[in-house]
PDB file of N, CA and C in Angstrom:
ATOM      1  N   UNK A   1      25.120  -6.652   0.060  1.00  0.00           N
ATOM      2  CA  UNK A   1      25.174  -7.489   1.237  1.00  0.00           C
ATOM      3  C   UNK A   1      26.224  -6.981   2.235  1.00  0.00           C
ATOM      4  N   UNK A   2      27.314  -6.072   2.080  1.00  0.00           N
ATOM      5  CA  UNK A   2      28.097  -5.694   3.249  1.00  0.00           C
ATOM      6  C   UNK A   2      27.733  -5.199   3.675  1.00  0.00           C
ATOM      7  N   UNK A   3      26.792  -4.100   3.826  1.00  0.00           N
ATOM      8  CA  UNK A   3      25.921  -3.053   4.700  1.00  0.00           C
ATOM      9  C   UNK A   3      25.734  -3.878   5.713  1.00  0.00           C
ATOM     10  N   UNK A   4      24.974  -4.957   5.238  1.00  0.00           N
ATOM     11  CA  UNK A   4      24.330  -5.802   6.521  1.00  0.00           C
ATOM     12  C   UNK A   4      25.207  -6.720   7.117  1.00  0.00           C
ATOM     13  N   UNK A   5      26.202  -6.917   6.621  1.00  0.00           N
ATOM     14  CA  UNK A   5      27.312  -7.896   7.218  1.00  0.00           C
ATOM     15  C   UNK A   5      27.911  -6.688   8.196  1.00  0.00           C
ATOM     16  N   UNK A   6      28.300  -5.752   7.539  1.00  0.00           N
ATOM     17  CA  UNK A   6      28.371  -4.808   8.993  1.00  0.00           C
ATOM     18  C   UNK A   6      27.426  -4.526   9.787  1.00  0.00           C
ATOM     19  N   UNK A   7      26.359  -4.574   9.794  1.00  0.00           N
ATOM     20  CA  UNK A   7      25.531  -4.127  10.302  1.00  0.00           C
ATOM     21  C   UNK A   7      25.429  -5.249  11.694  1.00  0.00           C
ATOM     22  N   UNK A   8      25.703  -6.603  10.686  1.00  0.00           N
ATOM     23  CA  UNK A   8      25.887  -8.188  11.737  1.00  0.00           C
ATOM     24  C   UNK A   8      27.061  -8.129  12.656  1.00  0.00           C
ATOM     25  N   UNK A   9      28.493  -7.263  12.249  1.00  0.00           N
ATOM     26  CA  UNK A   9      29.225  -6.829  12.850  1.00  0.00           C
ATOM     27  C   UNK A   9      29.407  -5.857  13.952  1.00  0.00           C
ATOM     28  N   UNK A  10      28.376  -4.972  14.199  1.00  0.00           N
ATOM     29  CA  UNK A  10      28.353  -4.705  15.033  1.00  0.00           C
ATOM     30  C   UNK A  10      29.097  -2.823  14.816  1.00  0.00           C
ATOM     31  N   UNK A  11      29.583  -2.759  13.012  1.00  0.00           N
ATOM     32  CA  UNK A  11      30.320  -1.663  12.581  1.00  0.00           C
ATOM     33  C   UNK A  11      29.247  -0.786  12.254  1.00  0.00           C
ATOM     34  N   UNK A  12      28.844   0.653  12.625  1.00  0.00           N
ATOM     35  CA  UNK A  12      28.831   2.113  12.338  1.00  0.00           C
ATOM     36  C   UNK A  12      28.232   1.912  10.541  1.00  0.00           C
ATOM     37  N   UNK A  13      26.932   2.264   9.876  1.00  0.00           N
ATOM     38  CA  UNK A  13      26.661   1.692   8.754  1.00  0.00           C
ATOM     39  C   UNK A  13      26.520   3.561   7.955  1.00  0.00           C
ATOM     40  N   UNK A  14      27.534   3.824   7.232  1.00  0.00           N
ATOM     41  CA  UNK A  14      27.075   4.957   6.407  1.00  0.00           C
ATOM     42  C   UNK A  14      26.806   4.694   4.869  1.00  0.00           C
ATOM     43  N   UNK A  15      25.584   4.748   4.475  1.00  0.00           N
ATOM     44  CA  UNK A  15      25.788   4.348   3.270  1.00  0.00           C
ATOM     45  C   UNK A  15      24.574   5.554   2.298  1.00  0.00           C
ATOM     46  N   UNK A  16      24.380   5.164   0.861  1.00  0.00           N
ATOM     47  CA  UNK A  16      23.162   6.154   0.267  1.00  0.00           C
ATOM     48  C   UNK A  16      22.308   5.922   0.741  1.00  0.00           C
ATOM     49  N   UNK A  17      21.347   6.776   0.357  1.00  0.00           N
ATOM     50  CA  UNK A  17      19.934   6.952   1.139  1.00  0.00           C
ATOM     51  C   UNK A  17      19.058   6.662  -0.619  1.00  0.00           C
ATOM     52  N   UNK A  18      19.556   5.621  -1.431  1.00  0.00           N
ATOM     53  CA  UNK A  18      18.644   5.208  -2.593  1.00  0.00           C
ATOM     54  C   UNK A  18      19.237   3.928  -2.929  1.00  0.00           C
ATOM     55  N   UNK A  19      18.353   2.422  -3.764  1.00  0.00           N
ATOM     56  CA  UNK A  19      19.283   1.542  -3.948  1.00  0.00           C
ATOM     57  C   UNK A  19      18.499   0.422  -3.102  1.00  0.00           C
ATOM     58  N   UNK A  20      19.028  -1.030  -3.432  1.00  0.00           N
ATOM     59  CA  UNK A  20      18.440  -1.806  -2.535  1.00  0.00           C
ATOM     60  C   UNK A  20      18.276  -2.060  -1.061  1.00  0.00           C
ATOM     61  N   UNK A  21      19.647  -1.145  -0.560  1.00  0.00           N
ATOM     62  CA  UNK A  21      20.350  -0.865   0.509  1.00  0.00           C
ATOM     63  C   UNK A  21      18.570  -0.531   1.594  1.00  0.00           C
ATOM     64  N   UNK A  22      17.611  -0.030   0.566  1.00  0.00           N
ATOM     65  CA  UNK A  22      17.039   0.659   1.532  1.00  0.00           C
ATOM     66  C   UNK A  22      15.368  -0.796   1.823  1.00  0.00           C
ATOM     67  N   UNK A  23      15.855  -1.554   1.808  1.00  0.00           N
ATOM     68  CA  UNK A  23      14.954  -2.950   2.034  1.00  0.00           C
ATOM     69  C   UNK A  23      15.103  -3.146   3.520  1.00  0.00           C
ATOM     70  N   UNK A  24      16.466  -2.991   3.904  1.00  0.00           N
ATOM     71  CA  UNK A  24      16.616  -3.262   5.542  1.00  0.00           C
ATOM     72  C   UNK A  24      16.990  -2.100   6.011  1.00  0.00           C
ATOM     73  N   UNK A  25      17.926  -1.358   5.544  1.00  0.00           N
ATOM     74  CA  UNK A  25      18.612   0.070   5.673  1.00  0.00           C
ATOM     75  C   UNK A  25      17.250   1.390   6.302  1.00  0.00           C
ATOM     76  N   UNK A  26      17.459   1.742   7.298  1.00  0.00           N
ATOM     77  CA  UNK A  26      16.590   2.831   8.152  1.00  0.00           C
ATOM     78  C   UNK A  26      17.216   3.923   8.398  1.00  0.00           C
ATOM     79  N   UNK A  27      16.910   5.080   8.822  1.00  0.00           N
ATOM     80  CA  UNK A  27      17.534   6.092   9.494  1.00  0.00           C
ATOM     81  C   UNK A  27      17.759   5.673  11.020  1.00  0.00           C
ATOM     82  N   UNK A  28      17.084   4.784  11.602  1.00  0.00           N
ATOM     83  CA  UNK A  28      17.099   3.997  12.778  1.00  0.00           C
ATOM     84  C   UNK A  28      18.339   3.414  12.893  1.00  0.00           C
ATOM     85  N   UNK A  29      18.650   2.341  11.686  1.00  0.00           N
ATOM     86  CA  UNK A  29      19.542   1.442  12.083  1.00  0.00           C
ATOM     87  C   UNK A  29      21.069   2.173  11.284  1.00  0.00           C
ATOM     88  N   UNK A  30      21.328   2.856  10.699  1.00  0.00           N
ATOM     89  CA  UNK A  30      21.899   3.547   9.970  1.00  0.00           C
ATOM     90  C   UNK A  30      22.470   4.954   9.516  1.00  0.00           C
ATOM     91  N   UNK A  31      23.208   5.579   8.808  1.00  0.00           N
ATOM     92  CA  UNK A  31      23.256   6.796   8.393  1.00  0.00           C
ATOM     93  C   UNK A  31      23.006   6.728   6.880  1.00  0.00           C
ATOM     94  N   UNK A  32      21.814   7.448   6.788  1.00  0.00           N
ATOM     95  CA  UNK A  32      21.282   7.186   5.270  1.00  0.00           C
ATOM     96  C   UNK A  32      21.358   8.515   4.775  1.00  0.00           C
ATOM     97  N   UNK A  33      22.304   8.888   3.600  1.00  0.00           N
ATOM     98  CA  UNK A  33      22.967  10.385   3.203  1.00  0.00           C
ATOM     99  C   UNK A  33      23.024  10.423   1.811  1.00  0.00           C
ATOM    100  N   UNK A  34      22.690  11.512   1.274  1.00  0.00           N
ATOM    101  CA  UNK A  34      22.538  11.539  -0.217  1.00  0.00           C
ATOM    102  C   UNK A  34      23.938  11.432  -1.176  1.00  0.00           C
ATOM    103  N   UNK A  35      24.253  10.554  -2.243  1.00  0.00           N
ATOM    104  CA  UNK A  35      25.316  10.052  -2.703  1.00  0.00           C
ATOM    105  C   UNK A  35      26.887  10.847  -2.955  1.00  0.00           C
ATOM    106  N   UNK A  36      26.957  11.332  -2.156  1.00  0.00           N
ATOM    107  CA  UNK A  36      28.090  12.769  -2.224  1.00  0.00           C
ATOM    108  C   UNK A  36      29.648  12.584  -1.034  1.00  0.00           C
ATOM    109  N   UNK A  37      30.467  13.283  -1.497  1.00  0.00           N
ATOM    110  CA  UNK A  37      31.396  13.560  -0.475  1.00  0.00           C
ATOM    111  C   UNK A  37      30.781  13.843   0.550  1.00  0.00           C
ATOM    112  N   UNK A  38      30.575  15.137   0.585  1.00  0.00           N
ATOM    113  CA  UNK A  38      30.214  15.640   1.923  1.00  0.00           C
ATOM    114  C   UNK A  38      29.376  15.752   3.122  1.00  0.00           C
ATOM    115  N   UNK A  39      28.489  14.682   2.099  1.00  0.00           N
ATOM    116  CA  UNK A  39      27.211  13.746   3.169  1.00  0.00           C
ATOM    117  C   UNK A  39      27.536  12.987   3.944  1.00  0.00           C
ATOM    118  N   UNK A  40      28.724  12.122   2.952  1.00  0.00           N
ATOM    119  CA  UNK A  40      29.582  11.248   3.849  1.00  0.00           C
ATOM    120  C   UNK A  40      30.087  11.442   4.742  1.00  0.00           C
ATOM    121  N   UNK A  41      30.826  12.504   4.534  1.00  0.00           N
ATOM    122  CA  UNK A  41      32.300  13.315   5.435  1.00  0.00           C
ATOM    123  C   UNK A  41      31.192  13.527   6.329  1.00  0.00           C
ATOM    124  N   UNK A  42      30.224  14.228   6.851  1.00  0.00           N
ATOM    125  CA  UNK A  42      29.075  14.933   7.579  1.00  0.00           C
ATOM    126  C   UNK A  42      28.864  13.565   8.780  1.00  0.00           C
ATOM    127  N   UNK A  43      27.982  12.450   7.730  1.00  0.00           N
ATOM    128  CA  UNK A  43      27.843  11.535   8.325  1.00  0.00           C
ATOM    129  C   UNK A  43      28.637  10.731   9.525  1.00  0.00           C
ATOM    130  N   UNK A  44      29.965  10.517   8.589  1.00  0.00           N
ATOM    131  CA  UNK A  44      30.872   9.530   9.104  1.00  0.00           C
ATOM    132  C   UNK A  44      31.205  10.968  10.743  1.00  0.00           C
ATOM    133  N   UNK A  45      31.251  11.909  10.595  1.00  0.00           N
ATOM    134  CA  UNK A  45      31.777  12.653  11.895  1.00  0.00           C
ATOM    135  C   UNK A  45      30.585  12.277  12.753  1.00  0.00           C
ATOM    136  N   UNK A  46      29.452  12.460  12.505  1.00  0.00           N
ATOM    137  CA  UNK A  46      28.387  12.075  13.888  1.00  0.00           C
ATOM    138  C   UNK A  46      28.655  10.703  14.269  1.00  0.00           C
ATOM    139  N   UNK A  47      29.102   9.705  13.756  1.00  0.00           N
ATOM    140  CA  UNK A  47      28.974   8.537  13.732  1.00  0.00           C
ATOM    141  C   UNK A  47      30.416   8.760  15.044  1.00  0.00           C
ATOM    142  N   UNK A  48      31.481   9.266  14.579  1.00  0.00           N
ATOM    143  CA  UNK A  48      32.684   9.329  15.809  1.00  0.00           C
ATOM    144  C   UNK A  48      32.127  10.301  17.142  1.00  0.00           C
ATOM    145  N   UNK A  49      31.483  11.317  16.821  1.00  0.00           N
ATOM    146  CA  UNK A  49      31.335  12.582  17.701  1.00  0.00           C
ATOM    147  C   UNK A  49      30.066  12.253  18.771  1.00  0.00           C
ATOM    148  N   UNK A  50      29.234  11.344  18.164  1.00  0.00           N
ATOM    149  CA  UNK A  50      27.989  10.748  19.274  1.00  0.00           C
ATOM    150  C   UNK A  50      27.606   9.292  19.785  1.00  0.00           C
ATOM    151  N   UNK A  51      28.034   9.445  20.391  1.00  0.00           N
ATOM    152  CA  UNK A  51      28.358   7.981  20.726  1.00  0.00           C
ATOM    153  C   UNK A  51      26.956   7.667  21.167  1.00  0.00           C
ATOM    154  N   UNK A  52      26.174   8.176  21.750  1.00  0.00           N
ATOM    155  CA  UNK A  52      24.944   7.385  22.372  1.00  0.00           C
ATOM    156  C   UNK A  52      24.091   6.842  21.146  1.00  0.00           C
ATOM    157  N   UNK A  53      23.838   7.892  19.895  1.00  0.00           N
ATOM    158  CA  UNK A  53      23.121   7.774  18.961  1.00  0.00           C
ATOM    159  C   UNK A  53      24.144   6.521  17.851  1.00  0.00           C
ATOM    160  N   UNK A  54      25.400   6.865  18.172  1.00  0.00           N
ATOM    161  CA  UNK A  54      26.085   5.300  17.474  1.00  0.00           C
ATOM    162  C   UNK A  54      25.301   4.270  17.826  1.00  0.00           C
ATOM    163  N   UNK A  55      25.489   3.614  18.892  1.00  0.00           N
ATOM    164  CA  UNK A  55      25.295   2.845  20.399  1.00  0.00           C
ATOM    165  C   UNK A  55      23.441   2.236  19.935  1.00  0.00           C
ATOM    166  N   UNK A  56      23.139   3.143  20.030  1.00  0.00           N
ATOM    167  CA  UNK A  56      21.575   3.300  19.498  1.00  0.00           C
ATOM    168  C   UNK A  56      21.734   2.477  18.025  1.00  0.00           C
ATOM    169  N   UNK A  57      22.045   3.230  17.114  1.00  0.00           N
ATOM    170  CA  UNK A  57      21.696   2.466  15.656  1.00  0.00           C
ATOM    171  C   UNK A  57      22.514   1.325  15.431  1.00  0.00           C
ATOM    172  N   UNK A  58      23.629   1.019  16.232  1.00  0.00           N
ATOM    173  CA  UNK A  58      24.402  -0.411  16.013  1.00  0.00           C
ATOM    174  C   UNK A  58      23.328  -1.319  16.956  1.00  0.00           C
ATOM    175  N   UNK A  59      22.805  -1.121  18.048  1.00  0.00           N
ATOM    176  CA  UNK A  59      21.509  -2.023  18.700  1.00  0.00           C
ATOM    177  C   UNK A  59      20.327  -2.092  17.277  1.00  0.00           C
ATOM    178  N   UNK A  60      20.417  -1.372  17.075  1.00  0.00           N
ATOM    179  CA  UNK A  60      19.055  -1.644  15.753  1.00  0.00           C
ATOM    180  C   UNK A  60      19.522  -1.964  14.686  1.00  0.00           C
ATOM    181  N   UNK A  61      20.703  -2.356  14.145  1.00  0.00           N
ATOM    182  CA  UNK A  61      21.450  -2.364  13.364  1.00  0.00           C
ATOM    183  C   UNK A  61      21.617  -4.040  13.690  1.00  0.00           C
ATOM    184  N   UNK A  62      22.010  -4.326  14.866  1.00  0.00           N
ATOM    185  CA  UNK A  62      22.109  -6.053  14.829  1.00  0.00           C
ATOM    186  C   UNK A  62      20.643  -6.995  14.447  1.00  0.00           C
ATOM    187  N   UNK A  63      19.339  -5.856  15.169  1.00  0.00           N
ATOM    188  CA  UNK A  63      18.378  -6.486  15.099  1.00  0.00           C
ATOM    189  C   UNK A  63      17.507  -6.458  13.558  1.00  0.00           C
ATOM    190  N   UNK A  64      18.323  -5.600  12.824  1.00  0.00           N
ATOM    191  CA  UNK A  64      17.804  -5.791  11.546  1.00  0.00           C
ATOM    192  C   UNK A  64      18.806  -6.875  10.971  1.00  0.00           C
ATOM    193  N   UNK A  65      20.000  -6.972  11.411  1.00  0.00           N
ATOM    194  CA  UNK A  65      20.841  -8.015  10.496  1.00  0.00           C
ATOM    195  C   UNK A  65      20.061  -9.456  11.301  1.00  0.00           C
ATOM    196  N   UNK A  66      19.740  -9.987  12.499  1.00  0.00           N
ATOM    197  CA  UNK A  66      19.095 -11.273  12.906  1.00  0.00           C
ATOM    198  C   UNK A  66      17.814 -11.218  12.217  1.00  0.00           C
ATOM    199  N   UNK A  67      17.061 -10.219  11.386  1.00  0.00           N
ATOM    200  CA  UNK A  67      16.071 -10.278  10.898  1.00  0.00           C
ATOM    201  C   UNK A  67      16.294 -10.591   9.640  1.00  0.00           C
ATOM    202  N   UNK A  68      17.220 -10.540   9.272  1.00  0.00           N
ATOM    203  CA  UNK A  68      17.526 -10.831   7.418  1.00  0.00           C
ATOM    204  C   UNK A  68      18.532 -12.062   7.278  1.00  0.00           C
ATOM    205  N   UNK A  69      18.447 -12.432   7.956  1.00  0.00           N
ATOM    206  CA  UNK A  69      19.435 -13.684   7.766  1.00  0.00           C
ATOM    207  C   UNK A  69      19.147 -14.195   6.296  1.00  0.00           C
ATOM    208  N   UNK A  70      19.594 -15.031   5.825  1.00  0.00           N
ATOM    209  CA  UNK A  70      20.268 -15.779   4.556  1.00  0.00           C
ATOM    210  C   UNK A  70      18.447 -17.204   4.508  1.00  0.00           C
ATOM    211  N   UNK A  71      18.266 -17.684   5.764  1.00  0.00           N
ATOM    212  CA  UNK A  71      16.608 -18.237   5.562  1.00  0.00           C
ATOM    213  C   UNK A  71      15.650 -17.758   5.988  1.00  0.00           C
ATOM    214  N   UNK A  72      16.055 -16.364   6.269  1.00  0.00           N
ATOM    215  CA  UNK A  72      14.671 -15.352   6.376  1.00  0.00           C
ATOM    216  C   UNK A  72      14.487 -14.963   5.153  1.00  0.00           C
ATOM    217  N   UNK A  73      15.535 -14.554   4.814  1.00  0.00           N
ATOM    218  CA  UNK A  73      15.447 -13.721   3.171  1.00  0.00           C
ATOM    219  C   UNK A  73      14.831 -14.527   2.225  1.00  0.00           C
ATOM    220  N   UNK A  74      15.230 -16.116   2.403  1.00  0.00           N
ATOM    221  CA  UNK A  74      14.740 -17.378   1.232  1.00  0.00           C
ATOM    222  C   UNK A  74      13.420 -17.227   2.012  1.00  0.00           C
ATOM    223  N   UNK A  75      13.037 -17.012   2.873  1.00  0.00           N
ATOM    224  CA  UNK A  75      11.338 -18.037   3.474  1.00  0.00           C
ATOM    225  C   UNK A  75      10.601 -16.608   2.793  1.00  0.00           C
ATOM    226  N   UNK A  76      11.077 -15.058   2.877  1.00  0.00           N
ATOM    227  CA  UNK A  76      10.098 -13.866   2.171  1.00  0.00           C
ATOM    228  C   UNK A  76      10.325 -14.313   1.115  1.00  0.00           C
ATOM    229  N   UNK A  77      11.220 -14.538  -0.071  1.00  0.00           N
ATOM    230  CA  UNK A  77      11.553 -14.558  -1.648  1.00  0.00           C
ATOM    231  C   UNK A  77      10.413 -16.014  -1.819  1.00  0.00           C
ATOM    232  N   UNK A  78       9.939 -16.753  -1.326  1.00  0.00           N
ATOM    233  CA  UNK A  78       9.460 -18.409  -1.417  1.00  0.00           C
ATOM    234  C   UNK A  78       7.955 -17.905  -1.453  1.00  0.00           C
ATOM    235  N   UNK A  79       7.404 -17.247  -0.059  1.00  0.00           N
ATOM    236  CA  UNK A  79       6.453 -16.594  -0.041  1.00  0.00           C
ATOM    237  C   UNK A  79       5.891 -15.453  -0.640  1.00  0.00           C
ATOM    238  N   UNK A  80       6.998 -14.481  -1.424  1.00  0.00           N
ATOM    239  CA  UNK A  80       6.304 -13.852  -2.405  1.00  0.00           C
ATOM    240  C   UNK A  80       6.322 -14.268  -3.678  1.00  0.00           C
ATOM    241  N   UNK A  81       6.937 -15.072  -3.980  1.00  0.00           N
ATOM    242  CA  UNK A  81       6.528 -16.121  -5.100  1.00  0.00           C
ATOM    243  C   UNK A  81       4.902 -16.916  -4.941  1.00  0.00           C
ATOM    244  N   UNK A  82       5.068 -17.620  -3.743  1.00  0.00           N
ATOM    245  CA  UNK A  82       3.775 -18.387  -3.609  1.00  0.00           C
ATOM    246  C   UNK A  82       2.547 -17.373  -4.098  1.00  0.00           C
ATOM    247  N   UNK A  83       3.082 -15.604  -3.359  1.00  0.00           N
ATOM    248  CA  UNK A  83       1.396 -14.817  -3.856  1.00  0.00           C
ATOM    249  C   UNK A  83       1.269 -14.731  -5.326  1.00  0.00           C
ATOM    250  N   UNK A  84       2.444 -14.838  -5.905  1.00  0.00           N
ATOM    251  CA  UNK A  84       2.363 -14.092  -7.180  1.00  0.00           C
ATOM    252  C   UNK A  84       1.892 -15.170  -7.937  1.00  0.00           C
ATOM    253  N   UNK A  85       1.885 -16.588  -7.956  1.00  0.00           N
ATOM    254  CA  UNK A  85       1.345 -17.713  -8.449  1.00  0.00           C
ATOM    255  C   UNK A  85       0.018 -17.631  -8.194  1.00  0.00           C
ATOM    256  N   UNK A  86      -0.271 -17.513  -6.947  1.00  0.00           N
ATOM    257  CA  UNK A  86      -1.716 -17.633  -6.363  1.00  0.00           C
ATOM    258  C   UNK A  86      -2.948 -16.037  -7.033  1.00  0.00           C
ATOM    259  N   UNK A  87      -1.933 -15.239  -7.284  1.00  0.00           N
ATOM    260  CA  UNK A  87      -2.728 -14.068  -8.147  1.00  0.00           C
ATOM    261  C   UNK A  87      -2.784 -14.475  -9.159  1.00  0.00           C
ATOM    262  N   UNK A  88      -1.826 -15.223  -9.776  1.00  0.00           N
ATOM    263  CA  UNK A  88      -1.735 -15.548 -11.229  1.00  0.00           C
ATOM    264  C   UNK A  88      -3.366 -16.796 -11.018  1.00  0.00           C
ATOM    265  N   UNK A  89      -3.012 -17.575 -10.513  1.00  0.00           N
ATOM    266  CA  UNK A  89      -4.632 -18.637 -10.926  1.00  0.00           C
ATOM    267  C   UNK A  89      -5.387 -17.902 -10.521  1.00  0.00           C
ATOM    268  N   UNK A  90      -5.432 -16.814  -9.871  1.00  0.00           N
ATOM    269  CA  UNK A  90      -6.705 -16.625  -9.602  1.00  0.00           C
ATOM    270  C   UNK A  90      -7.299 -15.565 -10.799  1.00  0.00           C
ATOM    271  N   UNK A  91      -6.803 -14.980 -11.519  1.00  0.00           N
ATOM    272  CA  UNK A  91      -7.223 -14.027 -12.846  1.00  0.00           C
ATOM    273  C   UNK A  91      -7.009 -14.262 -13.803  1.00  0.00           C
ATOM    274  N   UNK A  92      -8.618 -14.703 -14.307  1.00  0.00           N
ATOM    275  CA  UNK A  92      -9.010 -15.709 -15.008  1.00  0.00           C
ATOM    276  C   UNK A  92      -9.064 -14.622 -16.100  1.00  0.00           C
ATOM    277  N   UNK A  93      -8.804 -13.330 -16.204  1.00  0.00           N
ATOM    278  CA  UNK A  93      -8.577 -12.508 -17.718  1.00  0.00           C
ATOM    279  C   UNK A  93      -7.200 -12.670 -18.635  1.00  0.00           C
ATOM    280  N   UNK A  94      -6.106 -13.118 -17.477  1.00  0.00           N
ATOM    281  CA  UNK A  94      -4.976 -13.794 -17.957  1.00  0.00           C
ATOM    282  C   UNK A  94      -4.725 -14.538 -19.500  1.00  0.00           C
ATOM    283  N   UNK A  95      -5.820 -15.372 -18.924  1.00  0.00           N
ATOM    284  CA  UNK A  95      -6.232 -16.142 -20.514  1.00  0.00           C
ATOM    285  C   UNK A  95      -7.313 -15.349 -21.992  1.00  0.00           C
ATOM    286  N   UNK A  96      -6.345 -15.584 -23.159  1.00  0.00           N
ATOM    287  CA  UNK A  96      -6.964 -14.637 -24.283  1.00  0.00           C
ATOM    288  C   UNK A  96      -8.581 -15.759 -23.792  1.00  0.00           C
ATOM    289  N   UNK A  97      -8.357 -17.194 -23.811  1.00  0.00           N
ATOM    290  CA  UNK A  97      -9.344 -17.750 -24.394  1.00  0.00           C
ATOM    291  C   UNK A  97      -9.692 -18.948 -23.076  1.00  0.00           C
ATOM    292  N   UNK A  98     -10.401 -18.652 -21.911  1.00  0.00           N
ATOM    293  CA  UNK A  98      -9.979 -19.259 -21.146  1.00  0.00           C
ATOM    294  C   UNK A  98     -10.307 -20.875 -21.415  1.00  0.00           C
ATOM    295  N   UNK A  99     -11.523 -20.963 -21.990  1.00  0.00           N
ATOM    296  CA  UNK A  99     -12.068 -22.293 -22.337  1.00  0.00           C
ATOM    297  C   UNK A  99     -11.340 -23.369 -22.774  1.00  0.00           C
ATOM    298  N   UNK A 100     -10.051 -22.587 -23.918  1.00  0.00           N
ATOM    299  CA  UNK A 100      -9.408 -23.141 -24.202  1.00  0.00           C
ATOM    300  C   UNK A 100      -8.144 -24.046 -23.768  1.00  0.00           C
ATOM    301  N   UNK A 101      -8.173 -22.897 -22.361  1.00  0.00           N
ATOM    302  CA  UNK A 101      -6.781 -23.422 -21.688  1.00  0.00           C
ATOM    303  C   UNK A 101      -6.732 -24.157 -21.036  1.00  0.00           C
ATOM    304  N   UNK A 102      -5.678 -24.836 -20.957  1.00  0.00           N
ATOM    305  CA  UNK A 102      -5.094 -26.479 -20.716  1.00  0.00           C
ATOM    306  C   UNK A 102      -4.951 -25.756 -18.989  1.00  0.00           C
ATOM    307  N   UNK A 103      -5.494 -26.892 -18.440  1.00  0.00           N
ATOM    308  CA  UNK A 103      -5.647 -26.428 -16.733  1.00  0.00           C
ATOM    309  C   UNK A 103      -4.577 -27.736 -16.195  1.00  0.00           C
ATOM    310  N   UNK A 104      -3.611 -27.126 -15.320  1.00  0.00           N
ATOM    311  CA  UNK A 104      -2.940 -28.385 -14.403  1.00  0.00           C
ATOM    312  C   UNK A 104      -2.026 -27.544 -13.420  1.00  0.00           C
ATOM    313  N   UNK A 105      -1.937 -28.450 -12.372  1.00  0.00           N
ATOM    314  CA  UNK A 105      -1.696 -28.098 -11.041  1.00  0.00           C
ATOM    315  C   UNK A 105       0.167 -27.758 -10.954  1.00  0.00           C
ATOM    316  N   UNK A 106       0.805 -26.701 -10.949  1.00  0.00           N
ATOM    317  CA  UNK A 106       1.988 -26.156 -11.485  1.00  0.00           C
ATOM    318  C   UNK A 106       2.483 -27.152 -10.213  1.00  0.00           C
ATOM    319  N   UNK A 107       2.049 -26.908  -8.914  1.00  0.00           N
ATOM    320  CA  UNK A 107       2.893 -27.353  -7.961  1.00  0.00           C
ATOM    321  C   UNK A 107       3.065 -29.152  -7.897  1.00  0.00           C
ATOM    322  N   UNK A 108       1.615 -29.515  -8.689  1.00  0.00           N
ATOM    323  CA  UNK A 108       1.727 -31.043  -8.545  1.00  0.00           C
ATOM    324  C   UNK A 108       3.073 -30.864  -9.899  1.00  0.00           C
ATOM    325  N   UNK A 109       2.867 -30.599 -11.057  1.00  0.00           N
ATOM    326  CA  UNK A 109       3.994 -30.411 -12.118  1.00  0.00           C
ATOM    327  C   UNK A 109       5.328 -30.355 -11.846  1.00  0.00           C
ATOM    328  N   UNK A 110       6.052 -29.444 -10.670  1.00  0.00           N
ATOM    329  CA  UNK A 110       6.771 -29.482 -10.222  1.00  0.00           C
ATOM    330  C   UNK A 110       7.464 -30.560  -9.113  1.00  0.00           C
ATOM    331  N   UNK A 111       6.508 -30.953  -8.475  1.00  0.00           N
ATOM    332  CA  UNK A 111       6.610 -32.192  -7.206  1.00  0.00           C
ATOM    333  C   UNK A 111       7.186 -32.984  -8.455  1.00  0.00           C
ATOM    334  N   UNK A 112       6.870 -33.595  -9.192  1.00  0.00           N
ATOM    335  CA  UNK A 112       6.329 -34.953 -10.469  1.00  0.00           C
ATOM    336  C   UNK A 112       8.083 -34.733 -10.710  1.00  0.00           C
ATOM    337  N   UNK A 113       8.948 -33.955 -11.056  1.00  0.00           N
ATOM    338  CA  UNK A 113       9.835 -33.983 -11.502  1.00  0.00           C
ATOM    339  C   UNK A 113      11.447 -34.094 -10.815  1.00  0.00           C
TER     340      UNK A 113
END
């Protein structure tokens, strides 16, 4: 989460180029460099030495942090839950024995409690 808290900051983002980092993390909004000293060292100098291309990825850099906010992130995590339920009833090989299985509505189950 600090990548993007800098990123909300408005700070210069050098980080790896592998990792969860790379869900919001772009070559756009970022410096994405393979896990080493001297990628870093490399990195972090363009980041002082070019200012337009700074300038550039801190503008794309805010607009990925207003895109990930804290109830954006819950409303995708809610909604890819909802598909993965909704794949789940819908494959009916799921069940060894389907005839057998006890059928009820998870979301009414959940409301009920």
């Amino acid at each position: 989460i600090a990548p993007l808290e800098a990123m909300a900051s408005g700070i210069p983002t050098v980080a790896p180029n592998s990792g969860g980092i790379l869900s919001y993390a772009t070559n756009r909004n970022a410096w994405l460099v393979k896990p080493n000293a001297s990628e870093f060292a490399t990195a972090i100098r363009q980041v002082v030495e070019n200012r337009s291309e700074r300038e550039q990825k801190i503008a794309e850099a805010l607009k990925t942090a207003l895109a990930n906010t804290r109830e954006a992130s819950t409303d995708r995590l809610f909604a890819a839950y909802d598909r993965i339920y909704e794949d789940f009833r819908n494959r009916n090989e799921l069940y060894t024995d389907n005839s057998s299985a006890k059928t009820f509505d998870f979301i009414e189950l959940l409301s009920s409690q």
